[in-house]
Protein backbone atom coordinates (compact mmCIF):
# COMPACT_ATOMS: atom_id res chain seq x y z
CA UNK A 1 100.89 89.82 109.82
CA UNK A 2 100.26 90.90 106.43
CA UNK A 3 103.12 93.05 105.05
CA UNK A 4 102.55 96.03 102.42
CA UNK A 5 104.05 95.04 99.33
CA UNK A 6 101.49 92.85 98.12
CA UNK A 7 99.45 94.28 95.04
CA UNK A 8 95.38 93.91 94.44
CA UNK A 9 95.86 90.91 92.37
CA UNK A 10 98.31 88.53 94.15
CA UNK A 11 96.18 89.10 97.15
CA UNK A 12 92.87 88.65 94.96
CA UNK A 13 94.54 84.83 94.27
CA UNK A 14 95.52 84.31 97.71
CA UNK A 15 91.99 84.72 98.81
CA UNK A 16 90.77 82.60 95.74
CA UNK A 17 93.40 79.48 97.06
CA UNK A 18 91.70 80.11 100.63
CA UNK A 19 88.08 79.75 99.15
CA UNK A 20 89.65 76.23 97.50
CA UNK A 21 91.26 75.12 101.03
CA UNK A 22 87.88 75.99 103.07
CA UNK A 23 85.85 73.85 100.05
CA UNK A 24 88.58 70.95 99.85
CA UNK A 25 91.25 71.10 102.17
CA UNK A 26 94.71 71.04 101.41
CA UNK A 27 94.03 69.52 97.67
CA UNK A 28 95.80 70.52 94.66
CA UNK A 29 94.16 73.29 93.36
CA UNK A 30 94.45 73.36 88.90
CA UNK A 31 95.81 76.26 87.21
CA UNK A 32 92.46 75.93 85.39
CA UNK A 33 90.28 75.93 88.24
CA UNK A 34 91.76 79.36 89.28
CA UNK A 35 91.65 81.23 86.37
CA UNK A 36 88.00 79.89 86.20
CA UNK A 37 87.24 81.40 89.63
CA UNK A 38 88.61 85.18 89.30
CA UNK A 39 87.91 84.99 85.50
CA UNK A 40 91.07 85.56 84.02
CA UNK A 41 92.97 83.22 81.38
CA UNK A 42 94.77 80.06 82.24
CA UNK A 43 98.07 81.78 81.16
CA UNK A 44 97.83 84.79 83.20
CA UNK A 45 97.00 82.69 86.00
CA UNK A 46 100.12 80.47 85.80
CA UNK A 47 102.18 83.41 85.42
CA UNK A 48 100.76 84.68 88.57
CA UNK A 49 100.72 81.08 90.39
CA UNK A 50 104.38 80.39 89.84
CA UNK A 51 105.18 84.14 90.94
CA UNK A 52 103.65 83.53 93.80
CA UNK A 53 105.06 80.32 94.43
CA UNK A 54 108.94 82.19 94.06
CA UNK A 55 107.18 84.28 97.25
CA UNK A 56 107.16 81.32 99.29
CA UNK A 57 103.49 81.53 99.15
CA UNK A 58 102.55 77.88 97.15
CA UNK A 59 103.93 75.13 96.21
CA UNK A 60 103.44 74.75 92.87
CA UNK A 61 104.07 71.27 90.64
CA UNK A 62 103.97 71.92 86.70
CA UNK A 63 101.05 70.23 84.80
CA UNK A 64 99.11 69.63 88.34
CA UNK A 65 98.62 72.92 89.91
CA UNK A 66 99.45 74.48 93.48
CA UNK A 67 98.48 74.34 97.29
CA UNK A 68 99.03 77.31 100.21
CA UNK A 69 102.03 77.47 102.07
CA UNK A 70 102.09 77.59 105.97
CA UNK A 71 102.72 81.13 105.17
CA UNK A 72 100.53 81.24 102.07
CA UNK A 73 97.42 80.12 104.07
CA UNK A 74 97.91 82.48 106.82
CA UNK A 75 98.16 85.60 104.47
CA UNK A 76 95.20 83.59 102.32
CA UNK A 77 93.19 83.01 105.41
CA UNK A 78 94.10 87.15 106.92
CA UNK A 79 92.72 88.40 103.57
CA UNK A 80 89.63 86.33 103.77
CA UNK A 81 89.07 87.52 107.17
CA UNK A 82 89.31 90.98 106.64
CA UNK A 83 86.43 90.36 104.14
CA UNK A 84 83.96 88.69 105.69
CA UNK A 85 84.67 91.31 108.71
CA UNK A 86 83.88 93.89 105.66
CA UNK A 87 80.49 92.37 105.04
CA UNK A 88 79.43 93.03 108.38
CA UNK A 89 80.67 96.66 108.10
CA UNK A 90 78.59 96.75 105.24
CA UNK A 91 75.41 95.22 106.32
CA UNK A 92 74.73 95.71 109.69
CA UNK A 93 76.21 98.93 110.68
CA UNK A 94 76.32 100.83 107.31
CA UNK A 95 73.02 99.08 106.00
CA UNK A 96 74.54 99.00 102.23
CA UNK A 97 72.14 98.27 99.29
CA UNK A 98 74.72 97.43 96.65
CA UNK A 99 76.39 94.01 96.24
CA UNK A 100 78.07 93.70 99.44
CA UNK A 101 80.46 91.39 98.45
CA UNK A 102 81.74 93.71 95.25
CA UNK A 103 82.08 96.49 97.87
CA UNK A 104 84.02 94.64 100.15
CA UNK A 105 86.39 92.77 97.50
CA UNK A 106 87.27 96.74 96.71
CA UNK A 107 87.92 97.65 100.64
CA UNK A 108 89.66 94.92 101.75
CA UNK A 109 93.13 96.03 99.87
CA UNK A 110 92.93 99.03 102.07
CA UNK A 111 92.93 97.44 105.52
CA UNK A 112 95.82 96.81 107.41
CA UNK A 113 96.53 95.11 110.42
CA UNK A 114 95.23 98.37 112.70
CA UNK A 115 92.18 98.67 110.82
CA UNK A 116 91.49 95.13 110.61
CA UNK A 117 91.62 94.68 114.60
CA UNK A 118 89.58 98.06 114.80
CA UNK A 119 86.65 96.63 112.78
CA UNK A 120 86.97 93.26 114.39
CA UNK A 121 86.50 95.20 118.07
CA UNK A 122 84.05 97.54 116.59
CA UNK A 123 81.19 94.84 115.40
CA UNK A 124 81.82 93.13 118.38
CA UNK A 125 84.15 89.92 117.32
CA UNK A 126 81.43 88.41 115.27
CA UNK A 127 82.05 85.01 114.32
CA UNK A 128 80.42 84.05 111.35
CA UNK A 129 79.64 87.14 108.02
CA UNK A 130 76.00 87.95 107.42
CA UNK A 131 75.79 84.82 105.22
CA UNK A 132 76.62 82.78 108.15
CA UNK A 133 79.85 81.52 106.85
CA UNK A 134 82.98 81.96 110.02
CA UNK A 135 85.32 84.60 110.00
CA UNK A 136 88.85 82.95 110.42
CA UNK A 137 90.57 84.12 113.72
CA UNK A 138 93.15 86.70 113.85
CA UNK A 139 96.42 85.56 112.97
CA UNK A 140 97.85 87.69 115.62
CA UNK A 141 95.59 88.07 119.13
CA UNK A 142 97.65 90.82 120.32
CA UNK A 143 96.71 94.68 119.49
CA UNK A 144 98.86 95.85 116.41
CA UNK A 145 98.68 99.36 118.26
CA UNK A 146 102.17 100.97 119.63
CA UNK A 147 99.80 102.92 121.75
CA UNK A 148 96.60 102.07 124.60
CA UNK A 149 93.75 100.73 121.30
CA UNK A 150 90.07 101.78 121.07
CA UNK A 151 87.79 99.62 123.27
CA UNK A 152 83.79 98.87 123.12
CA UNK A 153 82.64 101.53 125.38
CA UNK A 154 80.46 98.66 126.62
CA UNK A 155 83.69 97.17 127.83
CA UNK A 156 84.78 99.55 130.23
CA UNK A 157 84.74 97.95 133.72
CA UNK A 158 83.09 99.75 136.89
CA UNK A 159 84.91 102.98 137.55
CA UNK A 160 86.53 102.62 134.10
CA UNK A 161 85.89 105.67 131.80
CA UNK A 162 86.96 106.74 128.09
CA UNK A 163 86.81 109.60 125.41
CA UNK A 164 84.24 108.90 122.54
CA UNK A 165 86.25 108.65 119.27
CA UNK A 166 84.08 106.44 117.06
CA UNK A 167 80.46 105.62 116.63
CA UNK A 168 78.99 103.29 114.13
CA UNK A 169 75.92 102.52 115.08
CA UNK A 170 72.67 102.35 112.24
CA UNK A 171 70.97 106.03 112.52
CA UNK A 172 68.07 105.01 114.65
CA UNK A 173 70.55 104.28 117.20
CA UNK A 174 72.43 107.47 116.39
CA UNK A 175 69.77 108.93 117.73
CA UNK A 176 69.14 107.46 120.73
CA UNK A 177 72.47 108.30 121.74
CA UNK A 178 72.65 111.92 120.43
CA UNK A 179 69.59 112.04 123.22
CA UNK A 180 71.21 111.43 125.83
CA UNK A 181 74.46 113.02 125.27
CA UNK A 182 76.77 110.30 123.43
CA UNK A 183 78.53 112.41 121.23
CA UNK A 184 82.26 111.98 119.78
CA UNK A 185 84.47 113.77 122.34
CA UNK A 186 82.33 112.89 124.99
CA UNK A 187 83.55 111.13 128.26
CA UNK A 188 81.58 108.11 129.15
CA UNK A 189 81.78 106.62 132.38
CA UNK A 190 80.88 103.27 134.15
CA UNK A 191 79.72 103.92 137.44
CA UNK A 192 79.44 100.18 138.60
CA UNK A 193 75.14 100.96 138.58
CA UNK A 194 75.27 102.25 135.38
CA UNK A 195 76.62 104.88 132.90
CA UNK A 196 77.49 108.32 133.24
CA UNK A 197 77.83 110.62 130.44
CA UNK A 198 80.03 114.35 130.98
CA UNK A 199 78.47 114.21 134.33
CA UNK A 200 75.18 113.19 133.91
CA UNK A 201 73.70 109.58 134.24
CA UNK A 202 72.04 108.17 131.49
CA UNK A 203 69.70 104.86 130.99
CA UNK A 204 71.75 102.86 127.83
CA UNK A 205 71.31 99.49 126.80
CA UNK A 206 74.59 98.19 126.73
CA UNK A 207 74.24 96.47 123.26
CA UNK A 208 73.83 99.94 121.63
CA UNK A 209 77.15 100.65 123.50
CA UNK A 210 78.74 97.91 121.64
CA UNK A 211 79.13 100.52 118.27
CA UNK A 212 80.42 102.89 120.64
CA UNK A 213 84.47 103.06 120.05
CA UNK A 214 86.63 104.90 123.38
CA UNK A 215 89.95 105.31 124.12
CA UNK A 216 90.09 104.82 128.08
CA UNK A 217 91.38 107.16 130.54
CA UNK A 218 92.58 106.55 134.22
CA UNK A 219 90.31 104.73 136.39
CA UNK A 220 88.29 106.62 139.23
């Protein structure tokens, strides 16, 4: 679980070592080689290196360079998940224009481990960005949530039914399901033949249903 108290930068580095392990393994990374990659000098980032090393983070040997923790690769690894899952916001859902991974190098400082398992249910789990590279797994399977999560609406087993809180589909599909009632606030319903919508059946592919975000209620 990623804590916090971690500021932009360390966890800009932490990514960076990731992107070094995924290339090369567990290799010694150079000082040089890092401040190469995130553009910064070689003094700033040995000053940065060696505080994250004190962390627990790397292990760092003077005059050769640094590796990830166990610890520093999971929290290297969570950031470069939360990324990639970013990208996917970005390009499939909100069909962004801009340079996607910019965007999502700016969002990913403000997702925690809620949001994170949120997005990851929302796009449906993907396993691999829209560049086709994999999305590393979630370091913790279990729902951050104190409380009953959101769930795919498309999840919702036969007699299952759940409050609409989030949809996120592209705006062709928005309004598809604006037609036929799918509307945050809304209860949908699986009636084991198909889905019911405050009361009134509806033909839904359950793909599209996949963007739709409930909370579930009792079963009937």
């Amino acid at each position: 679980m990623v804590s916090g108290h971690f500021e932009e930068h360390e966890e800009q580095y932490m990514e960076a070592f990731y992107d070094f392990y995924e290339k090369n393994g567990d290799e010694v990374v150079r000082n040089g080689e890092v401040a190469a990659a995130l553009k910064v000098s070689p003094a700033s980032a040995t000053e940065m290196i060696q505080r994250l090393a004190g962390k627990g983070y790397l292990n760092y040997e003077p005059y050769k360079g640094a590796r990830l923790t166990a610890s520093g690769l999971s929290f290297g690894r969570t950031m470069k998940r939360r990324h990639r899952l970013l990208e996917v916001l970005l390009v499939e859902v909100m069909n962004f224009q801009g340079d996607v991974h910019e965007a999502a190098c700016r969002m990913e400082h403000a997702v925690d481990d809620e949001l994170e398992w949120t997005l990851d249910e929302l796009l449906g789990r993907p396993d691999v960005d829209p560049s086709g590279r994999p999305i590393p797994p979630p370091e913790n399977r279990h729902s951050p949530f104190p409380k009953q999560p959101l769930v795919q609406a498309s999840t919702l087993g036969s007699g299952q039914r759940g409050e609409i809180l989030v949809i996120a589909s592209p705006s062709g599909n928005k309004e598809l399901l604006n037609s036929v009632g799918i509307s945050i606030g809304a209860e949908i319903l699986n009636t084991g033949s198909g889905w019911r919508v405050d009361g009134a059946d509806i033909d839904i592919d359950d793909s599209i249903l996949h963007k739709v975000l409930v909370k579930t209620r009792e079963s009937l």
